[in-house]
Protein backbone atom coordinates (compact mmCIF):
# COMPACT_ATOMS: atom_id res chain seq x y z
CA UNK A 1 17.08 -21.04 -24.10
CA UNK A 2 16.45 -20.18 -20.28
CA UNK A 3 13.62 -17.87 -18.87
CA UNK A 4 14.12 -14.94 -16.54
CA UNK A 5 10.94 -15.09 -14.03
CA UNK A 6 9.69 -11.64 -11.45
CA UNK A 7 7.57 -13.76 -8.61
CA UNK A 8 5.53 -12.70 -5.91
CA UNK A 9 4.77 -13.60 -2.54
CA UNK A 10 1.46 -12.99 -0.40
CA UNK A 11 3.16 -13.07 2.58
CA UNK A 12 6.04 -10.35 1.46
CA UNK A 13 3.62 -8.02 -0.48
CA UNK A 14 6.71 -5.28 -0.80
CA UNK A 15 9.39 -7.89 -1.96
CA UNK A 16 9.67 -9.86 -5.25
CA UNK A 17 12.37 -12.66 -6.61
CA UNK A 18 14.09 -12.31 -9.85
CA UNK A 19 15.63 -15.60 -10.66
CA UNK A 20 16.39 -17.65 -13.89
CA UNK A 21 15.71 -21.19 -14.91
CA UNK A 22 16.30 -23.47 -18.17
CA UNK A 23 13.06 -25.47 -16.66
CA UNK A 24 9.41 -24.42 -16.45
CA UNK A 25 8.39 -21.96 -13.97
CA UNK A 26 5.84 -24.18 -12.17
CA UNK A 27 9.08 -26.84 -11.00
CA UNK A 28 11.14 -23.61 -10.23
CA UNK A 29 8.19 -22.47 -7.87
CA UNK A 30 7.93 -26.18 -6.53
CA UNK A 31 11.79 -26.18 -5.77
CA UNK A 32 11.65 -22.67 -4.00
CA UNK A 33 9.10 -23.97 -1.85
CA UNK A 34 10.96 -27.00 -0.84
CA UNK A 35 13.86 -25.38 0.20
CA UNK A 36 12.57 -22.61 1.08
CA UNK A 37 10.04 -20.07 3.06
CA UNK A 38 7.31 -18.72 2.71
CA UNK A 39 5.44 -20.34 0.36
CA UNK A 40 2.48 -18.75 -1.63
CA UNK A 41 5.06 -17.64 -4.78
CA UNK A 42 3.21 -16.35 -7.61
CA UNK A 43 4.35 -15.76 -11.10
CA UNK A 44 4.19 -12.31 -12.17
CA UNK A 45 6.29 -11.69 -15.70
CA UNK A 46 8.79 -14.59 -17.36
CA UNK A 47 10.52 -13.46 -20.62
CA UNK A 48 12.56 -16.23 -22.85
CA UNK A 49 15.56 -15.85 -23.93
CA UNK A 50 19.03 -17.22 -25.18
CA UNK A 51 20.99 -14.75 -23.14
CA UNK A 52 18.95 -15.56 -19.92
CA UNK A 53 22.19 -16.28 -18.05
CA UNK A 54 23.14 -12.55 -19.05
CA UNK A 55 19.73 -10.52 -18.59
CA UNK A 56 18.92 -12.17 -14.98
CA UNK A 57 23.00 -10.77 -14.06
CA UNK A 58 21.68 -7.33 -15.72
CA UNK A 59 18.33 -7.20 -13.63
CA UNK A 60 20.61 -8.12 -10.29
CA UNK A 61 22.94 -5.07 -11.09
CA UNK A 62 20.14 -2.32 -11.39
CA UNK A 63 18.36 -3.33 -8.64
CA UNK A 64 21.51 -4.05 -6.31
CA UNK A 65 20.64 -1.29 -4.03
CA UNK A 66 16.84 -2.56 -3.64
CA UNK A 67 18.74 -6.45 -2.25
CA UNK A 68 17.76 -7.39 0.99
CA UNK A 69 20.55 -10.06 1.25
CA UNK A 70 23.82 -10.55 -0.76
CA UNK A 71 22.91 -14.55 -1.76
CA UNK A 72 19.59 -14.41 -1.86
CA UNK A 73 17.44 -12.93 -4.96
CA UNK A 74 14.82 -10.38 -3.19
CA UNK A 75 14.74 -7.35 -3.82
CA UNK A 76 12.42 -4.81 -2.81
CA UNK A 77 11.06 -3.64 -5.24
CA UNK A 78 7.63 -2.64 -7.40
CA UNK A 79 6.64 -5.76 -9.20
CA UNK A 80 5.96 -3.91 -12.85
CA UNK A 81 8.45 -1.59 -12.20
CA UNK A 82 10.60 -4.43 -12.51
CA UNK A 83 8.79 -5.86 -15.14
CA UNK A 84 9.19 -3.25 -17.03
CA UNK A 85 12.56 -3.16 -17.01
CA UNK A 86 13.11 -6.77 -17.64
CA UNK A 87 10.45 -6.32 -20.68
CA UNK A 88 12.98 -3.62 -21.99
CA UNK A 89 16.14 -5.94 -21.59
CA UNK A 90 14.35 -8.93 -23.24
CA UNK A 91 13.72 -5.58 -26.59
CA UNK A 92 17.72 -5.07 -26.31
CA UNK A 93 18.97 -8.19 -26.12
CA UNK A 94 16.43 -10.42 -27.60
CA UNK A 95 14.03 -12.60 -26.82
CA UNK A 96 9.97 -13.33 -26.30
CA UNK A 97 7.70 -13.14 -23.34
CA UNK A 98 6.68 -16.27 -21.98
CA UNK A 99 3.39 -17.17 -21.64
CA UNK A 100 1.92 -17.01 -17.91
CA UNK A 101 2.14 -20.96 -16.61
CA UNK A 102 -0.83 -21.47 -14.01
CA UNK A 103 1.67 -22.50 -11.27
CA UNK A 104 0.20 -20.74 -7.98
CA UNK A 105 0.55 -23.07 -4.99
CA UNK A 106 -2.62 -22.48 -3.62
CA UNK A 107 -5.98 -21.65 -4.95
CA UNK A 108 -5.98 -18.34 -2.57
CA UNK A 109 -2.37 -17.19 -3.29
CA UNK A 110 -3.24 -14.28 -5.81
CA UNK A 111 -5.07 -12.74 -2.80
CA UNK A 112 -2.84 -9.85 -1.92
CA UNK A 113 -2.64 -7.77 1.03
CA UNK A 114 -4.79 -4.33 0.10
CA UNK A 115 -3.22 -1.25 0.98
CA UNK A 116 -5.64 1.26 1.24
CA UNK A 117 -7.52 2.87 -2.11
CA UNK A 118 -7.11 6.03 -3.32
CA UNK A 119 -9.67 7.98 -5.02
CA UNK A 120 -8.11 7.95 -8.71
CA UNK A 121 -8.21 12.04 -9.02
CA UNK A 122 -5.83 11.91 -6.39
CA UNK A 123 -2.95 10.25 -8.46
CA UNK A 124 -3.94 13.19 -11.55
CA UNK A 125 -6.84 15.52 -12.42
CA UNK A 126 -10.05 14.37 -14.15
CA UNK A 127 -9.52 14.47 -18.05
CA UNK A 128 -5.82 13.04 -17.14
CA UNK A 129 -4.43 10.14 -19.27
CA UNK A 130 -2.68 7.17 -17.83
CA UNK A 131 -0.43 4.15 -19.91
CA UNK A 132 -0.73 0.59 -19.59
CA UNK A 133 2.80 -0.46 -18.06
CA UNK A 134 3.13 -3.12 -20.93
CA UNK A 135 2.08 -0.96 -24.00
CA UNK A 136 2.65 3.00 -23.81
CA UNK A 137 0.05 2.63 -26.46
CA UNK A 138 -2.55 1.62 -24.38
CA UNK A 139 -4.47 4.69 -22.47
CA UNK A 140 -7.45 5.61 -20.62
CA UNK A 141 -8.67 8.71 -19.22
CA UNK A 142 -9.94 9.49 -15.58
CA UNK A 143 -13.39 10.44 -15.85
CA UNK A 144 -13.90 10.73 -12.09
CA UNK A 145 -12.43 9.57 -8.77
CA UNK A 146 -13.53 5.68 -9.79
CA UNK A 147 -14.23 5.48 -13.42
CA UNK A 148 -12.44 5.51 -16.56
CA UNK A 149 -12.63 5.72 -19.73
CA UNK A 150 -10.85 3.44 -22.62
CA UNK A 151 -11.65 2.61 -26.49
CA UNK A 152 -15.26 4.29 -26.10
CA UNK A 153 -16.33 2.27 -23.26
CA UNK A 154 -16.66 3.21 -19.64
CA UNK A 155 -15.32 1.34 -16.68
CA UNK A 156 -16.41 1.29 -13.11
CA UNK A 157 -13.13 0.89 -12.18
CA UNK A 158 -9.28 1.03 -13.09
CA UNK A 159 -9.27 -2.97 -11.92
CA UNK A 160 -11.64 -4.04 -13.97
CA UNK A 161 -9.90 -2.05 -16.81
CA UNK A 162 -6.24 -3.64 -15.89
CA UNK A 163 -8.28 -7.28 -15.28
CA UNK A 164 -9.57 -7.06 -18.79
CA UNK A 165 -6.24 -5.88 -20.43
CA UNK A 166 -3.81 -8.47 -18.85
CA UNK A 167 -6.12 -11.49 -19.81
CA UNK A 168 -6.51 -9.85 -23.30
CA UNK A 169 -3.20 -8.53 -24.16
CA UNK A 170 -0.83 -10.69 -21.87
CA UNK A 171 -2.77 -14.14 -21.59
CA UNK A 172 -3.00 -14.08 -17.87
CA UNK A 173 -4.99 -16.43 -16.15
CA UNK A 174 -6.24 -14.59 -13.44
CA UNK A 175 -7.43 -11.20 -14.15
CA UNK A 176 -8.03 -10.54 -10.43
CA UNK A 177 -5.37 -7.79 -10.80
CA UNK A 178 -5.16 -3.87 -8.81
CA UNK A 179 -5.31 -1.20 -11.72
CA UNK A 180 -2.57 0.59 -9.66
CA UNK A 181 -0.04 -1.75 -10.40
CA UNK A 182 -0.55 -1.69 -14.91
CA UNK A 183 -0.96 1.78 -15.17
CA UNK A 184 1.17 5.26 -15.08
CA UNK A 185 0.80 8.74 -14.79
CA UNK A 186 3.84 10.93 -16.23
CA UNK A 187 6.02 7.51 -16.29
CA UNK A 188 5.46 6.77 -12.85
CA UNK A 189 3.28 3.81 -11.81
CA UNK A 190 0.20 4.73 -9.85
CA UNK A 191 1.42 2.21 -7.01
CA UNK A 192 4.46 3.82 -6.62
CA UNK A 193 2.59 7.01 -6.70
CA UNK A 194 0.18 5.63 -3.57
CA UNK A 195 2.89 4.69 -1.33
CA UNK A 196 4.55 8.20 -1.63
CA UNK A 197 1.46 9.76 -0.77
CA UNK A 198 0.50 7.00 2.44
CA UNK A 199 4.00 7.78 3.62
CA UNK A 200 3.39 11.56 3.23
CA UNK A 201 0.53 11.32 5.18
CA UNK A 202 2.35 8.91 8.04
CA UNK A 203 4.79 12.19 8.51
């Protein structure tokens, strides 16, 4: 039984690792940071599984196009986009998600360079519904260009929303998470959506 692990890096906000390891997390984070820089490597989503060896090849091979170098295991990539995707491999080819270990390096490490906010009716129309990334059965609705709406109750925010939802449903530790990154609109993720619409507006 090995893990499969997506980690983030403050420093390379635009890059993640996806990298395997028969340890814990925490001492595969310790030994990156040895031998390796930057430091700051956060754990974002670790599934379990037998076939490890098999499903970390598999992520390598759809992403090889996103690889910034041929022996090193960044790719650039969205973070839950590739979560996603390894959440789907881990339903094929069995396995569990593993629970979030609290192995940041440093106590400021989830703090992530903010790219700038967008109002939310700019991603889709008030009324619109958008899916939690883990659970397509998880939705809220956009009530206005901050607030949403999910299970009766309104929210000031889409963050506070996704903060609530990843400690609830996916035993995070730190729910200091941007909404952008757990939610969708028409299967794309609202992060991916805000970058095509920066760069549109950088043309």
């Amino acid at each position: 039984m090995g893990k499969v692990y997506i980690l983030t890096n403050r420093w390379m906000p635009d890059v993640i690792k996806i990298g395997k390891t028969d340890r814990t997390v925490a001492e595969r984070i310790k030994e990156i940071s040895q031998f390796s820089a930057p430091k700051g490597w956060v754990e974002h989503f670790t599934i379990e599984s037998e076939k490890y060896d098999g499903i970390e090849k598999h992520m390598h091979q759809v992403f090889k196009d996103k690889r910034l170098w041929p022996d090193r295991e960044y790719f650039e990539v969205e973070k839950e986009r590739a979560a996603i995707i390894l959440k789907s491999t881990m339903d094929l080819c069995g396995g569990s998600i593993a629970t979030q270990e609290d192995v940041n390096e440093e106590d400021d490490s989830q703090i992530q360079p903010r790219k700038r906010v967008l109002p939310l009716t700019e991603y889709a129309p008030e009324g619109s519904e958008l899916v939690f990334t883990r659970d397509d059965t998880i939705k809220c609705t956009i009530i206005d260009r901050k607030r949403v709406l999910y299970d009766g109750k309104e929210y000031s925010s889409l963050s506070n929303l996704a903060g609530e939802l990843v400690v609830e449903k996916l035993n995070y530790k730190h729910p200091n998470v941007a909404g952008t990154d757990y939610f969708m609109y028409n299967g794309k993720i609202l992060s991916e959506m805000r970058d095509e619409i920066l760069s549109r507006e950088m043309e």
